[in-house]
PDB file of N, CA and C in Angstrom:
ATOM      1  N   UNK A   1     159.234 -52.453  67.532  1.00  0.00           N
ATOM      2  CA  UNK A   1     159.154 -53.709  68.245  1.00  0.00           C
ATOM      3  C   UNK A   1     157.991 -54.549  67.736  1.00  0.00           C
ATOM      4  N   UNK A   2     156.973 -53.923  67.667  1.00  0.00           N
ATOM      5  CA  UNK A   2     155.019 -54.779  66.880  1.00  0.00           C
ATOM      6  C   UNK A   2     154.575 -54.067  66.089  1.00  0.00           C
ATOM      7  N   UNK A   3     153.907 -54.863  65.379  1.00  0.00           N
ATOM      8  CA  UNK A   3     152.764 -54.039  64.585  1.00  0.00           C
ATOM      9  C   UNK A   3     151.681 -53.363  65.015  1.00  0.00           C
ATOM     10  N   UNK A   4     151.372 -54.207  66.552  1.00  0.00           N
ATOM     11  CA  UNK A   4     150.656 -53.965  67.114  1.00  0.00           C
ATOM     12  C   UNK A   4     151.089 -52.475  68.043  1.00  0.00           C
ATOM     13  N   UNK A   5     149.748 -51.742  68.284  1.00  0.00           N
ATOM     14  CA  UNK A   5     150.053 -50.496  69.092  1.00  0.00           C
ATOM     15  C   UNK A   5     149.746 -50.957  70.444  1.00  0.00           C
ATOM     16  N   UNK A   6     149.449 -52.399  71.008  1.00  0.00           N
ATOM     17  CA  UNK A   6     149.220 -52.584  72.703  1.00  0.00           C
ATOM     18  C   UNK A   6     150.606 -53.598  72.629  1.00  0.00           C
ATOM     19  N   UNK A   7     151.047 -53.814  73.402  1.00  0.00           N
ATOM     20  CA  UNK A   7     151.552 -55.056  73.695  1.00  0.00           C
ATOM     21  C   UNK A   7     151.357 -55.827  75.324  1.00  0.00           C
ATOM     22  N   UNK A   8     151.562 -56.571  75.610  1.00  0.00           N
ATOM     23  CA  UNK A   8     150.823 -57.366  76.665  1.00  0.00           C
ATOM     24  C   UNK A   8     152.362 -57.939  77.559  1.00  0.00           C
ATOM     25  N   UNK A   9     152.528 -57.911  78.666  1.00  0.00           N
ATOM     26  CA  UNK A   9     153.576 -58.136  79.691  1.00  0.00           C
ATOM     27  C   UNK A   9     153.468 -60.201  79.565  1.00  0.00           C
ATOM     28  N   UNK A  10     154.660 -60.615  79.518  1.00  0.00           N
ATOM     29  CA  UNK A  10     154.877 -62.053  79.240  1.00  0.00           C
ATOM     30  C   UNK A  10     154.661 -62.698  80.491  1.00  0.00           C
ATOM     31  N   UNK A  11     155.147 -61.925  81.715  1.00  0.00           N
ATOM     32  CA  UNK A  11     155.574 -62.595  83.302  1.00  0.00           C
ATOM     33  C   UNK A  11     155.498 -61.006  83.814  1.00  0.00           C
ATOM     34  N   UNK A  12     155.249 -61.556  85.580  1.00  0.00           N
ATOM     35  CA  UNK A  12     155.614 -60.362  86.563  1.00  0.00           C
ATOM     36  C   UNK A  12     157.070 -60.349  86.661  1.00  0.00           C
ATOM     37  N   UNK A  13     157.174 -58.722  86.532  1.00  0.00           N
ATOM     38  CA  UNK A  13     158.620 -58.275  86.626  1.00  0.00           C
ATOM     39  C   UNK A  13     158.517 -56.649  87.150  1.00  0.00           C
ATOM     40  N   UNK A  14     159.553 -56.344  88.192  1.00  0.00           N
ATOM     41  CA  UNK A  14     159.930 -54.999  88.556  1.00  0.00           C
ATOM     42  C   UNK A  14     160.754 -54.423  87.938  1.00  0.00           C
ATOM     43  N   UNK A  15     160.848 -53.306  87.172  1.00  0.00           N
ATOM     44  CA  UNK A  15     161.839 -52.388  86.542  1.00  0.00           C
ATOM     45  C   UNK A  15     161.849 -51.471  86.660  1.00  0.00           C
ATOM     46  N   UNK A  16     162.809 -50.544  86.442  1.00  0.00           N
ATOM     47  CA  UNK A  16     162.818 -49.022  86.808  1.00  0.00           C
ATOM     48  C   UNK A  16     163.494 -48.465  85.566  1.00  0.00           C
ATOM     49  N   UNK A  17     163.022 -46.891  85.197  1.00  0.00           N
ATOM     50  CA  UNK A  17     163.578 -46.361  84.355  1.00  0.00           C
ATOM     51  C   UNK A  17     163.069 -44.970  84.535  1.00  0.00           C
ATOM     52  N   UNK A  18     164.409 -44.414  84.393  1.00  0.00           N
ATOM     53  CA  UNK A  18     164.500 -43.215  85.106  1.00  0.00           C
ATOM     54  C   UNK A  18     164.008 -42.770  86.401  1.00  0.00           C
ATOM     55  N   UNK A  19     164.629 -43.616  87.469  1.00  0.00           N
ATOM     56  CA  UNK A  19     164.239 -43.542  88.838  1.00  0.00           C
ATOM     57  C   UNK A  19     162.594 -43.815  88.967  1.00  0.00           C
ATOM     58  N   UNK A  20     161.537 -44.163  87.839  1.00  0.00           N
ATOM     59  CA  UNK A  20     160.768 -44.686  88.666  1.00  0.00           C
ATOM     60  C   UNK A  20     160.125 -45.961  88.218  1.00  0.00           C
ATOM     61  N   UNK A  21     159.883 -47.121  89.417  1.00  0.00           N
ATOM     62  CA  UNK A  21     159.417 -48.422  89.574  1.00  0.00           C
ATOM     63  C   UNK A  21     158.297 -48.465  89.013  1.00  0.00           C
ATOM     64  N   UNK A  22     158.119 -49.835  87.628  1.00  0.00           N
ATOM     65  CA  UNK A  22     157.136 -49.777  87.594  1.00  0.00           C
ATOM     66  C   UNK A  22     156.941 -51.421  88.327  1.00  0.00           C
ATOM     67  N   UNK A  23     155.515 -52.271  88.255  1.00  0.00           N
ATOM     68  CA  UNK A  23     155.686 -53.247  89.277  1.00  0.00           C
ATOM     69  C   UNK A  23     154.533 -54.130  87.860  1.00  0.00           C
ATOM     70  N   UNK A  24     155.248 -54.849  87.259  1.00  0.00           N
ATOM     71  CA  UNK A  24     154.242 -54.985  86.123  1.00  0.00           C
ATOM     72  C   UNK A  24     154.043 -56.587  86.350  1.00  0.00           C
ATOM     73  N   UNK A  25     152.566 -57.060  86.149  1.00  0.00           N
ATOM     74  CA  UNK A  25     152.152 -58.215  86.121  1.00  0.00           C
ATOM     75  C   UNK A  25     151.712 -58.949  84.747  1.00  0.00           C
ATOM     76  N   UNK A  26     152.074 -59.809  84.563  1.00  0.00           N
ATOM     77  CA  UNK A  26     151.990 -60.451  83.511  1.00  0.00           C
ATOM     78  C   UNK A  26     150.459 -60.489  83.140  1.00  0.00           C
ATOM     79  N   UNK A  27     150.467 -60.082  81.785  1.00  0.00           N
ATOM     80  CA  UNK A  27     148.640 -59.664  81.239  1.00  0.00           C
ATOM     81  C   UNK A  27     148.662 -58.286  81.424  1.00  0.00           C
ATOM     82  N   UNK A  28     149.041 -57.390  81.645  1.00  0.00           N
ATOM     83  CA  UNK A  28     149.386 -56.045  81.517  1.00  0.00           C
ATOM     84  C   UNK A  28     149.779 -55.721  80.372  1.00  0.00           C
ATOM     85  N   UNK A  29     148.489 -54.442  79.625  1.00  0.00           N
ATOM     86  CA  UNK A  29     148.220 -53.862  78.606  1.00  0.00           C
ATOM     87  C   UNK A  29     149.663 -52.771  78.465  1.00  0.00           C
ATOM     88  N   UNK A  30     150.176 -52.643  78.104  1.00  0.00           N
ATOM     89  CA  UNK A  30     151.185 -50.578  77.691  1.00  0.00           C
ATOM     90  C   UNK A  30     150.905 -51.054  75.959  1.00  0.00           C
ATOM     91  N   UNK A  31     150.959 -49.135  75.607  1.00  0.00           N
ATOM     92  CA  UNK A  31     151.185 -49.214  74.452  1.00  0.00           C
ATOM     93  C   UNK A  31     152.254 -49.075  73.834  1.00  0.00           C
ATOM     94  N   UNK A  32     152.623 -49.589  72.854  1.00  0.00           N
ATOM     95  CA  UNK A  32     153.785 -50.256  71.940  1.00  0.00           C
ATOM     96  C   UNK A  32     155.039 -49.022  72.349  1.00  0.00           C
ATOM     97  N   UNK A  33     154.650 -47.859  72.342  1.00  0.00           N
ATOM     98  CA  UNK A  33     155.562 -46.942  72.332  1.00  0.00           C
ATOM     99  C   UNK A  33     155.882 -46.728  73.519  1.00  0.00           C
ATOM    100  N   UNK A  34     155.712 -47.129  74.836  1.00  0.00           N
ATOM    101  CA  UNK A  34     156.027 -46.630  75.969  1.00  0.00           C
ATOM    102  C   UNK A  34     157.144 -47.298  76.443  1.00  0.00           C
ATOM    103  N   UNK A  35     158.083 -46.821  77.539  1.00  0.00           N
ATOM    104  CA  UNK A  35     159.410 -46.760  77.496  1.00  0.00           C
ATOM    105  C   UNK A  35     159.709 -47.772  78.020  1.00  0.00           C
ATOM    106  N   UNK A  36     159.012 -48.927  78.710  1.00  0.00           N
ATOM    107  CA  UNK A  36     158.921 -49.807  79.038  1.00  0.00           C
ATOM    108  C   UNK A  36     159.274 -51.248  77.918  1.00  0.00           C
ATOM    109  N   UNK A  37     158.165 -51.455  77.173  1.00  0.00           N
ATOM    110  CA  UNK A  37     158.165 -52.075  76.077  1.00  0.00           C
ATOM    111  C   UNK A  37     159.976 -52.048  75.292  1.00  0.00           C
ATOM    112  N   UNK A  38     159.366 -50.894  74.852  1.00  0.00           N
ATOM    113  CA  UNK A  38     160.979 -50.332  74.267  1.00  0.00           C
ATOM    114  C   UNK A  38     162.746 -50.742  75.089  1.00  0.00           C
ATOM    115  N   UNK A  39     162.242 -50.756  76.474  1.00  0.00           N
ATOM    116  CA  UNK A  39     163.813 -51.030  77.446  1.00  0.00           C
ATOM    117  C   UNK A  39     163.843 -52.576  76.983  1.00  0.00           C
ATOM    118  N   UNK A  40     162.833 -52.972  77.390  1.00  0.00           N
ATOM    119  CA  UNK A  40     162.469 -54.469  77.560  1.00  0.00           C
ATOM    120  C   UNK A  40     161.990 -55.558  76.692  1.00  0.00           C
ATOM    121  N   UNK A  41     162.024 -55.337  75.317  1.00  0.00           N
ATOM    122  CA  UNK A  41     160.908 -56.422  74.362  1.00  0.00           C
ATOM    123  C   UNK A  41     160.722 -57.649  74.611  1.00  0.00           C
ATOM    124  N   UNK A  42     162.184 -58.520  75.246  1.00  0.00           N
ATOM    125  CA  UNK A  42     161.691 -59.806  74.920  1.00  0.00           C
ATOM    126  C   UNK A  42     160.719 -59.539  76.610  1.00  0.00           C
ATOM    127  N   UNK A  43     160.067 -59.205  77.322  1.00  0.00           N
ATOM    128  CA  UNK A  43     159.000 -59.573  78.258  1.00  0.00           C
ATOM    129  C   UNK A  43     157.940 -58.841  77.726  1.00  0.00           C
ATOM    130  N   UNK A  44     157.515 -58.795  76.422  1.00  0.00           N
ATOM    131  CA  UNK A  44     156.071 -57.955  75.823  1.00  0.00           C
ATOM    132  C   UNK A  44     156.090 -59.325  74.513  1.00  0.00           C
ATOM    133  N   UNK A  45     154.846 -59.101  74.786  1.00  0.00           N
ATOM    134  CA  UNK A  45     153.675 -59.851  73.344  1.00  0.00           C
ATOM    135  C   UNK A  45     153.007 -59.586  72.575  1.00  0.00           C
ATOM    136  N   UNK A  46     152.198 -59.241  71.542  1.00  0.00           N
ATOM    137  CA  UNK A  46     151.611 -58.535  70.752  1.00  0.00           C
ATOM    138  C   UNK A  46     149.909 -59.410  71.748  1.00  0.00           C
ATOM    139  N   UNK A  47     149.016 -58.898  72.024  1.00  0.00           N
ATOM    140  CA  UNK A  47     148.263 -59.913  72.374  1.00  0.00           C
ATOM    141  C   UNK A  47     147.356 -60.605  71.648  1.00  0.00           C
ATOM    142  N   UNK A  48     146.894 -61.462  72.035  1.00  0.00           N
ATOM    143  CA  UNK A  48     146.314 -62.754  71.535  1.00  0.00           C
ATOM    144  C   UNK A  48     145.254 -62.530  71.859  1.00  0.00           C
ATOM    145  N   UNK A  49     143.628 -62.464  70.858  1.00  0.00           N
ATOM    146  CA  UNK A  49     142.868 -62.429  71.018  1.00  0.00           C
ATOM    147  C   UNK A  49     142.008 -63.620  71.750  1.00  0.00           C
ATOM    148  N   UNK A  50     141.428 -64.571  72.606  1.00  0.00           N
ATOM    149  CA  UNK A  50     140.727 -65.429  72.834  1.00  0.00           C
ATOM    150  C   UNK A  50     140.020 -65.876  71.815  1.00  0.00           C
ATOM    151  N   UNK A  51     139.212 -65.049  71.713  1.00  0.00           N
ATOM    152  CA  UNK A  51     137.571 -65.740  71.202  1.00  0.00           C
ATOM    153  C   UNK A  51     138.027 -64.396  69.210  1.00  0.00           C
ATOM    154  N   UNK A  52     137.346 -65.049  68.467  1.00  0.00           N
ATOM    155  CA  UNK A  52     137.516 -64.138  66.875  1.00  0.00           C
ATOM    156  C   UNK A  52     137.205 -63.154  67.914  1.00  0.00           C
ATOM    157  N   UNK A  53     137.630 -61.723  66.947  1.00  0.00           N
ATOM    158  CA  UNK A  53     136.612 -60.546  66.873  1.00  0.00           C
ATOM    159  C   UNK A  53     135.294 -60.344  65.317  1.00  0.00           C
ATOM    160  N   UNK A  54     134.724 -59.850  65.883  1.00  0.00           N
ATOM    161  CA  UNK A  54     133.279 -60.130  64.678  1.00  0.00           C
ATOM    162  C   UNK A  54     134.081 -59.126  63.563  1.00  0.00           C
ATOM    163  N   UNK A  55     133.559 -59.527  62.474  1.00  0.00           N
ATOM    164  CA  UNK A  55     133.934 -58.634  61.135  1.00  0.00           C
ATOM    165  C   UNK A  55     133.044 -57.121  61.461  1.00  0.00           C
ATOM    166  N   UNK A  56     133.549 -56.449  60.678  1.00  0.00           N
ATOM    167  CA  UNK A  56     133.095 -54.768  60.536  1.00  0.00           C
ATOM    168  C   UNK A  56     131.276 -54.964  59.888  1.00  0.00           C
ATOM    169  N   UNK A  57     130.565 -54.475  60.589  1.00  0.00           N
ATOM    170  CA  UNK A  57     129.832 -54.266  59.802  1.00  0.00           C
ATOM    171  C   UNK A  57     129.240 -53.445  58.781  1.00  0.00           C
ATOM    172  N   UNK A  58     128.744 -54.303  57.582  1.00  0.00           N
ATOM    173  CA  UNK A  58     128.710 -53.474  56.196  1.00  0.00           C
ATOM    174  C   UNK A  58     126.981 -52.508  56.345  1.00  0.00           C
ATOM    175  N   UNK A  59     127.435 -51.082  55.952  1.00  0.00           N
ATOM    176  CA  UNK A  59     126.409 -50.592  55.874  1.00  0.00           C
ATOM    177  C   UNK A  59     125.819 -50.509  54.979  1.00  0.00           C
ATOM    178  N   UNK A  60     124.228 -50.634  55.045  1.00  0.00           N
ATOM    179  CA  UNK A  60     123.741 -50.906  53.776  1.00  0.00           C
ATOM    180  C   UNK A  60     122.618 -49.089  53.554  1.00  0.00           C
ATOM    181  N   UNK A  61     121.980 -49.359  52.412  1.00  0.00           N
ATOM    182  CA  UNK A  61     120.984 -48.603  52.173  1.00  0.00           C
ATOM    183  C   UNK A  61     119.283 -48.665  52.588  1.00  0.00           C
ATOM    184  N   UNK A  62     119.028 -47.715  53.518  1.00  0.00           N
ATOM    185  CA  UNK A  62     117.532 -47.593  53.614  1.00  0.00           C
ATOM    186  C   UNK A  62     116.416 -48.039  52.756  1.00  0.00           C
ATOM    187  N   UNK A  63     115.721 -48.648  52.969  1.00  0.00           N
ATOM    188  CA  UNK A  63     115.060 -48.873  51.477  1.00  0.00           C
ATOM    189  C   UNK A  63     113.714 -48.149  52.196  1.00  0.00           C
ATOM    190  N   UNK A  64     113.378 -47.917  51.017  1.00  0.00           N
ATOM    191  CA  UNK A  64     112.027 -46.488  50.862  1.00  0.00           C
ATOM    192  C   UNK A  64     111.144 -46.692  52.232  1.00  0.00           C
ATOM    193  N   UNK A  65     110.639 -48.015  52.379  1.00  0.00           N
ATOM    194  CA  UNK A  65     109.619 -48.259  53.756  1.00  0.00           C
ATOM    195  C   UNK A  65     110.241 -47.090  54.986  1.00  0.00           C
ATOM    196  N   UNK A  66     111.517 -48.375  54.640  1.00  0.00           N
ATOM    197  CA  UNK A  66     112.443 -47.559  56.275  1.00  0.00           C
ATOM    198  C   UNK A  66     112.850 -45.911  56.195  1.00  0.00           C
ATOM    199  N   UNK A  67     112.837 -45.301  55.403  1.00  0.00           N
ATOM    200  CA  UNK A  67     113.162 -43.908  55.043  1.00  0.00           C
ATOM    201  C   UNK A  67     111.903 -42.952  55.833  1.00  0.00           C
ATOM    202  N   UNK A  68     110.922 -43.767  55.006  1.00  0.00           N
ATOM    203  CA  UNK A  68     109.803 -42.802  55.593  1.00  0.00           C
ATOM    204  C   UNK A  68     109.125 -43.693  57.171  1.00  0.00           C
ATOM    205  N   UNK A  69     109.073 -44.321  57.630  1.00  0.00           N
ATOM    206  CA  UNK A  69     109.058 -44.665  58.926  1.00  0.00           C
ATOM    207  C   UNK A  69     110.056 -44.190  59.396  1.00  0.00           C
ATOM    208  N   UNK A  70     111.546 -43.913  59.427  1.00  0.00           N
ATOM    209  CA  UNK A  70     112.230 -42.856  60.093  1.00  0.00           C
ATOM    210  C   UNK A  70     112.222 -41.560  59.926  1.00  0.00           C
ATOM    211  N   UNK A  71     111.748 -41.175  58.692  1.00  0.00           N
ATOM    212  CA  UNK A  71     110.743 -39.588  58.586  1.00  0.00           C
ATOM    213  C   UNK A  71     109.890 -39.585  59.600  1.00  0.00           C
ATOM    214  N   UNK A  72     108.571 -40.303  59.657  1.00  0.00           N
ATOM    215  CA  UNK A  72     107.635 -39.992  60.556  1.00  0.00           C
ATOM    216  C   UNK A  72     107.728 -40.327  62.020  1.00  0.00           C
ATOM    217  N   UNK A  73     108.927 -40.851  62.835  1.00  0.00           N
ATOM    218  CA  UNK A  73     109.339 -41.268  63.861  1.00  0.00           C
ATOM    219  C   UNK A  73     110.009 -39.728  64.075  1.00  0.00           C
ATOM    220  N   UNK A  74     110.651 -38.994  63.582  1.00  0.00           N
ATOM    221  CA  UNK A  74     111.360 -37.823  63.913  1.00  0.00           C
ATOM    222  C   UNK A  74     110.794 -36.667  63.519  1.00  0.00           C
ATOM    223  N   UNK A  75     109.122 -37.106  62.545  1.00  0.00           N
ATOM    224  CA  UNK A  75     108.646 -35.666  62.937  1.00  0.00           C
ATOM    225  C   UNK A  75     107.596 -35.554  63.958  1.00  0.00           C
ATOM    226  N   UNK A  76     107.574 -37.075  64.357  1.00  0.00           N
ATOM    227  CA  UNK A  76     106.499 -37.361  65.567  1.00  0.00           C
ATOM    228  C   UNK A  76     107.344 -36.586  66.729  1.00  0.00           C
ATOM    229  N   UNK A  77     108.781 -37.066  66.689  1.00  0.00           N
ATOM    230  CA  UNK A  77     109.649 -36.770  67.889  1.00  0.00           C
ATOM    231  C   UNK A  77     110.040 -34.937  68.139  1.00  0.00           C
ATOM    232  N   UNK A  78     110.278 -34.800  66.473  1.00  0.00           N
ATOM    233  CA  UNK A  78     110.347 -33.124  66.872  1.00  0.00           C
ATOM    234  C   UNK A  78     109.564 -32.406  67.706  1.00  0.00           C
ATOM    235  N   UNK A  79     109.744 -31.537  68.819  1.00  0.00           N
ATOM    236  CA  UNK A  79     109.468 -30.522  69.629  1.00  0.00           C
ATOM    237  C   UNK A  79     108.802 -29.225  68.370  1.00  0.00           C
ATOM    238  N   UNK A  80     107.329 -29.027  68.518  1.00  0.00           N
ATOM    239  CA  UNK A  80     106.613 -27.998  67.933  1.00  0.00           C
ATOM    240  C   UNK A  80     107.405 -26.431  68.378  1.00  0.00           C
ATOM    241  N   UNK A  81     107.412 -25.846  67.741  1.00  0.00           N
ATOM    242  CA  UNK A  81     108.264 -24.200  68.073  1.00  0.00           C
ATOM    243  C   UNK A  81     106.823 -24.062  68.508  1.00  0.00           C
ATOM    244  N   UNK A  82     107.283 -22.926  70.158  1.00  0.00           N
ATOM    245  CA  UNK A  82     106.448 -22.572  70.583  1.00  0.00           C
ATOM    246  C   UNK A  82     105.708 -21.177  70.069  1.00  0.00           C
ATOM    247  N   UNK A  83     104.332 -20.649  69.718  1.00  0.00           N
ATOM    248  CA  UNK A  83     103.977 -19.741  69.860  1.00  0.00           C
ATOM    249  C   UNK A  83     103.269 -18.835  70.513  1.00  0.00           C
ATOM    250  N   UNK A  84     103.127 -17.233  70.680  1.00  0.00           N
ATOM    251  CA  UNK A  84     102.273 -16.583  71.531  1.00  0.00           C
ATOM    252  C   UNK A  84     101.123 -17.370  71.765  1.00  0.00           C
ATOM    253  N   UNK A  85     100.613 -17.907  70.767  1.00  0.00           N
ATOM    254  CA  UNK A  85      99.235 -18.273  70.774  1.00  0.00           C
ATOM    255  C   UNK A  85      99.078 -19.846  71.765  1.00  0.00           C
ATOM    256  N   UNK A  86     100.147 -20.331  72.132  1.00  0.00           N
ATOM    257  CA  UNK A  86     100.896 -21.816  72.452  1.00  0.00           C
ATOM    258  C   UNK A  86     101.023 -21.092  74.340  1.00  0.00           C
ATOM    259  N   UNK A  87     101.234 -19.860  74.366  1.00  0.00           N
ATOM    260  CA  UNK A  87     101.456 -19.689  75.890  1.00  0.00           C
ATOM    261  C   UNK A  87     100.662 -19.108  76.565  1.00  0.00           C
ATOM    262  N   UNK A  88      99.237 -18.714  75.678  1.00  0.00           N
ATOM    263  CA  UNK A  88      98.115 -17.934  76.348  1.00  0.00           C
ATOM    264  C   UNK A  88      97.444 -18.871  77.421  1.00  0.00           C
ATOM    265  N   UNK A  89      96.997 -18.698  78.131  1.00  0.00           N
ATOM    266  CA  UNK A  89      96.431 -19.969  79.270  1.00  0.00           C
ATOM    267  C   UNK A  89      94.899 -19.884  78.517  1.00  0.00           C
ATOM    268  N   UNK A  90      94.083 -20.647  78.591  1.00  0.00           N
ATOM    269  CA  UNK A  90      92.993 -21.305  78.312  1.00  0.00           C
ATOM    270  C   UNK A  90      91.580 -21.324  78.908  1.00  0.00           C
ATOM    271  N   UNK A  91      91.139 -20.436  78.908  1.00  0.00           N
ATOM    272  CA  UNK A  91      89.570 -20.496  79.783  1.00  0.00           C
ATOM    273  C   UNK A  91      88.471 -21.536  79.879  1.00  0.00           C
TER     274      UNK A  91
END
């Protein structure tokens, strides 16, 4: 029926399939494959985004500063292994 895997309800409409009601309002998400869509296409839409969606963002490479400022942020953060000498109490 879409390319799309959501499709979006056109109008409110009641239908049933296989004895049970669904009660669907127009702007109602199902995905492409559900039995609904499939009985029914012409009341489904592929939906329409409003506003763009932002592009993917490109990941880039650390450059040396940032490498070692996230070195020393995570060996600041590492937890010291405890030793005997770490649990003796202190006079």
């Amino acid at each position: 029926m879409s390319k799309s895997s959501i499709v979006v309800a056109r109008e409110n409409f009641l239908a049933e399939i296989d004895g049970e009601y669904f009660d669907v309002f127009g702007g109602d998400l199902f995905e492409a494959d559900h039995p609904l869509p499939k009985k029914h296409p012409q009341l489904f839409n592929e939906p329409v985004f409003r506003y763009p969606t932002r592009p993917e963002a490109k990941p880039r490479q650390a450059t040396a500063s940032e490498e070692k400022a996230i070195a020393a942020t995570v060996e600041a953060e590492t937890p010291k292994p405890l030793t005997t000498s770490s649990l003796r109490p202190s006079h």
